[in-house]
Protein backbone atom coordinates (compact mmCIF):
# COMPACT_ATOMS: atom_id res chain seq x y z
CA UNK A 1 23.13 -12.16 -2.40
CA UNK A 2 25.49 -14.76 -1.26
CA UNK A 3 22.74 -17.29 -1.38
CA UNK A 4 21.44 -16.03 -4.31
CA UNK A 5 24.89 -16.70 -6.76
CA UNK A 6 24.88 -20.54 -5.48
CA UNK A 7 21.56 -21.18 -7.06
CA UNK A 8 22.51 -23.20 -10.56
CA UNK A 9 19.00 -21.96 -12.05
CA UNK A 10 20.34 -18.40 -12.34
CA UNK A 11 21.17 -17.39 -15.61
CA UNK A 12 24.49 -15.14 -16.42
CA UNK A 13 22.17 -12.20 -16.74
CA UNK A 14 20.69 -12.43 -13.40
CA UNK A 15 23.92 -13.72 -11.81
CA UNK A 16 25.95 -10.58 -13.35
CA UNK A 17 23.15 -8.91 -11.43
CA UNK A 18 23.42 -10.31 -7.89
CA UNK A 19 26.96 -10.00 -8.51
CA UNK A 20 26.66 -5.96 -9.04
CA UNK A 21 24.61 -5.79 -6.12
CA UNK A 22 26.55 -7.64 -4.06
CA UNK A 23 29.56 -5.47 -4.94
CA UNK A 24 26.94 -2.19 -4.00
CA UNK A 25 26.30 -4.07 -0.68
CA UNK A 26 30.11 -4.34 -0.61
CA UNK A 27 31.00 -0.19 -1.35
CA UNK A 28 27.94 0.86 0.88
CA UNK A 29 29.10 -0.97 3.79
CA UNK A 30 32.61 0.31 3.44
CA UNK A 31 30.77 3.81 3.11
CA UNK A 32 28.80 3.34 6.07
CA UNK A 33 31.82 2.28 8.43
CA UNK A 34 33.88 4.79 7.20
CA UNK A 35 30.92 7.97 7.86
CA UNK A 36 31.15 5.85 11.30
CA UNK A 37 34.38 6.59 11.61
CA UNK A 38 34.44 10.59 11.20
CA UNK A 39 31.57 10.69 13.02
CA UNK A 40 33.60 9.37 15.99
CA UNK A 41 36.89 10.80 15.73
CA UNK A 42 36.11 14.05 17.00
CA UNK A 43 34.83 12.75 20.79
CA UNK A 44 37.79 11.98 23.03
CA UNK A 45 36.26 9.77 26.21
CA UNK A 46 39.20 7.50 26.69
CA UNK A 47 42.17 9.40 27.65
CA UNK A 48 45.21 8.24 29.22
CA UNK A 49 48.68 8.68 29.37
CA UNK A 50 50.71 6.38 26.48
CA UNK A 51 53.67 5.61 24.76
CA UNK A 52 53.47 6.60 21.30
CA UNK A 53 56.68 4.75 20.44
CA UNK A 54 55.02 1.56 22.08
CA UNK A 55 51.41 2.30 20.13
CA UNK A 56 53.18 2.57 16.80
CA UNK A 57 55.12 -0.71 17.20
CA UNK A 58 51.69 -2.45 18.21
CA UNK A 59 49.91 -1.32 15.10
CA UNK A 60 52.58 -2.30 13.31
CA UNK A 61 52.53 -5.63 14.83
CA UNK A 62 48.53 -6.25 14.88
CA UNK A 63 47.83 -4.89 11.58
CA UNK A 64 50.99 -4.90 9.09
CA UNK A 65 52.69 -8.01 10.29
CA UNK A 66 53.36 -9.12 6.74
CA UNK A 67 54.68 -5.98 6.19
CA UNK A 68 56.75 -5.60 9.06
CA UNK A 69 59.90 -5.82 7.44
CA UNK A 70 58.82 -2.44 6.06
CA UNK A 71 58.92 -0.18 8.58
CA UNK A 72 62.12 1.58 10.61
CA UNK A 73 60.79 3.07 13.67
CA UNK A 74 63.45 5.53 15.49
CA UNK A 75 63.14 7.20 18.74
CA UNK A 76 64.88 8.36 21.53
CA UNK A 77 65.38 6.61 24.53
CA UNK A 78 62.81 8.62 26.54
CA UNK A 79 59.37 7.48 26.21
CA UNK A 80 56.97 9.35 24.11
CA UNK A 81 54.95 9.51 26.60
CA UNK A 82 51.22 11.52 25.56
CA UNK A 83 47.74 11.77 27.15
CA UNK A 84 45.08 10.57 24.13
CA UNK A 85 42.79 7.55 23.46
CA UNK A 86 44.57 4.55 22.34
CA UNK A 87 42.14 3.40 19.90
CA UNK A 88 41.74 6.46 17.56
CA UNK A 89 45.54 7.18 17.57
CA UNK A 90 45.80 3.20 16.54
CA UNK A 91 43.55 4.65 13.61
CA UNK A 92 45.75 7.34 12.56
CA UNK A 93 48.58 5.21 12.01
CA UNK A 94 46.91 2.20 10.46
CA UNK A 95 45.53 5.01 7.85
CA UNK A 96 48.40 6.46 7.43
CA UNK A 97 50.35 3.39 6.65
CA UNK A 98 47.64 1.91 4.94
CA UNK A 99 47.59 4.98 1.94
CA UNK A 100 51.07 4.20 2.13
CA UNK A 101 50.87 0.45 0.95
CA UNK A 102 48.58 1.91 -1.56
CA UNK A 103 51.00 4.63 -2.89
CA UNK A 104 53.24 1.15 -3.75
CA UNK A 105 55.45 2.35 -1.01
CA UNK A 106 58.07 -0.53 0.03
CA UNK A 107 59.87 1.63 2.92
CA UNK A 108 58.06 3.66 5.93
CA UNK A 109 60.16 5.37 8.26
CA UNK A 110 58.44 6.69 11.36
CA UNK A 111 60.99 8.85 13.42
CA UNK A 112 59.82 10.37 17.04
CA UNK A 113 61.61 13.20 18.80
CA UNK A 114 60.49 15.44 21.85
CA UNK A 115 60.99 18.43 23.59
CA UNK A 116 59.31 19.67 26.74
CA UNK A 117 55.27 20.15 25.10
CA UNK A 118 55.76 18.82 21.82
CA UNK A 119 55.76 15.21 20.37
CA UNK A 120 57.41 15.33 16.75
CA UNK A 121 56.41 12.26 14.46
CA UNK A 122 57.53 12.20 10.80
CA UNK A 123 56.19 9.59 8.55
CA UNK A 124 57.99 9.07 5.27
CA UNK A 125 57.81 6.34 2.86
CA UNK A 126 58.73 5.79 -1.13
CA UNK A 127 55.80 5.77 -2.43
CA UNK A 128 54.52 7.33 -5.46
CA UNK A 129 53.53 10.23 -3.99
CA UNK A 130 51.45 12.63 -4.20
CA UNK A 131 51.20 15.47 -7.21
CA UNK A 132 51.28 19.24 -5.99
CA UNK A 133 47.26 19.49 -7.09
CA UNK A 134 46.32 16.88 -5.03
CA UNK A 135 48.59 17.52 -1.93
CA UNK A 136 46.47 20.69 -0.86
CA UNK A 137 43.44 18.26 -0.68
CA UNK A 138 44.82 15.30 1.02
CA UNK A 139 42.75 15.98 4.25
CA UNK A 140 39.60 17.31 2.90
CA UNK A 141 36.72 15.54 3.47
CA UNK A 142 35.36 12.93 0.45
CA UNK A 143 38.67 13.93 -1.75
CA UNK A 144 39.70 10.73 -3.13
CA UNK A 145 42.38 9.65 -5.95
CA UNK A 146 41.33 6.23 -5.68
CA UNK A 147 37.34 6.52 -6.75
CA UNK A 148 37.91 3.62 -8.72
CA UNK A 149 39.17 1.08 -6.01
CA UNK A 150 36.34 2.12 -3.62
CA UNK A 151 38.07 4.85 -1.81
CA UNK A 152 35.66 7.28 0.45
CA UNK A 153 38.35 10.09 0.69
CA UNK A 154 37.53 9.84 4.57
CA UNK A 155 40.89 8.30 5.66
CA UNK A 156 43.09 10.93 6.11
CA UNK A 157 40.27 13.42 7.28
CA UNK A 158 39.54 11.14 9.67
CA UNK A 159 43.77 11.44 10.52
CA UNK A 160 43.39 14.59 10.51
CA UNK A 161 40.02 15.16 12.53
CA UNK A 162 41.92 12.82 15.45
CA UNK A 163 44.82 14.67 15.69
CA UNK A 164 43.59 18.02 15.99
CA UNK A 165 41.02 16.67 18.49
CA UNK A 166 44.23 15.52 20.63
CA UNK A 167 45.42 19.21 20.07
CA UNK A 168 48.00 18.41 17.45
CA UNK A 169 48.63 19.58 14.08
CA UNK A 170 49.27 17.58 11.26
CA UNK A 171 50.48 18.44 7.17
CA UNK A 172 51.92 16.31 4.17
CA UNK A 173 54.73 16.92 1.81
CA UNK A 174 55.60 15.13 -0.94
CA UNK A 175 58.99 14.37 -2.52
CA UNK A 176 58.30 14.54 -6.35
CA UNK A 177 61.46 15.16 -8.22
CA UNK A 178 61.54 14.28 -11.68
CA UNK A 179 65.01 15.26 -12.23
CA UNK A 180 66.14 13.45 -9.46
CA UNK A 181 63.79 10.61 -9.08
CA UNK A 182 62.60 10.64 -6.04
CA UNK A 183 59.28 10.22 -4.55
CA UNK A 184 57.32 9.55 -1.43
C-alpha cells in the first residue's frame, strides 16, 4: 500500500482507498500481535530468580525514557527478589504504564514491600481514571474504552493472565472523587 500512495496517477478516490486499507493493514497487525501476546502469556519456560525492583527500573529505562521523570519507584533495601520470566513481567509493567500515559497520567508511583512469601507492588498514577462501570471490566478479555484509538482490550488481560500464571493476584482501584478532585 506504501507503494501504492507514491504513484502520482492515483486519484483522491483511490488514494483515500489505499489509505483506508493501509490503516486496516495497520489495526489488523496490531490485532494479530496482540492475540500473540495472550496466547503466550500463560506458558512460563523461562524462570529464574530476579529483582523486581531492578526489572521495573529497566523498563522504565528501555521503554519510557522520555518519561522517566515520571515515575517514583520506592522500595526497601532488600531485594525483591522473585522466581518468574523476565520478559513477560517486562510486559506487565510496560502495559501497565502504558494505559497509564493514556489515562493522561503525569505521575506513576510504583512502591514495593515484602514479607516472607509475598511481593507487594502498588501502582498509582493521576490519571483520569477509571469510572466504577468500567473498573469491574478492566481485565476482561476484548473490553476496551479506547475502540476508537485502536485499542484490542487485550492489555491488561494479558497483565492479568501473566500474573496469575506467576501465582500472583492482581486488582485495580480507582480514585474518582468529584467532591474532592481526585483521580487516578
Amino acid at each position: 500500500s506504501e507503494i501504492l500512495k507514491m504513484n502520482p496517477a492515483l486519484d483522491s478516490r483511490t488514494k483515500t482507498t489505499v489509505d483506508k486499507i493501509s490503516e486496516c493493514v495497520v489495526r489488523l497487525t496490531a490485532f494479530s500481535n496482540d492475540i500473540l501476546e495472550f496466547s503466550k502469556s500463560k506458558v512460563l519456560k523461562n524462570k529464574a530468580n530476579l529483582d523486581l525492583s531492578e526489572l521495573i527500573e529497566q523498563c522504565v529505562d528501555l521503554h519510557f525514557q522520555k518519561h522517566k521523570n515520571s515515575f517514583t519507584i520506592e522500595h526497601e533495601k532488600d531485594q525483591m527478589i522473585i522466581l518468574g520470566d523476565k520478559t513477560k513481567l517486562e510486559r506487565v509493567f510496560i502495559n501497565m504504564f502504558k494505559n497509564s500515559f493514556e489515562a493522561k497520567a503525569q505521575n506513576i508511583s510504583v512502591r514495593l514491600s515484602k514479607n516472607e512469601s509475598v511481593v507487594l507492588c502498588i501502582i498509582e498514577d493521576d490519571g483520569v481514571g477509571c469510572s466504577q462501570g468500567d473498573l469491574g471490566s478492566v481485565f476482561k478479555s476484548f473490553y476496551t474504552t479506547k475502540k476508537s484509538e485502536g485499542g484490542t482490550g487485550l492489555g491488561m488481560c494479558v497483565v492479568r493472565s501473566i500474573i496469575e500464571v506467576h501465582g500472583g493476584y492482581i486488582s485495580a482501584y480507582s480514585r474518582n472523587n468529584s467532591e474532592t478532585g481526585s483521580h487516578g
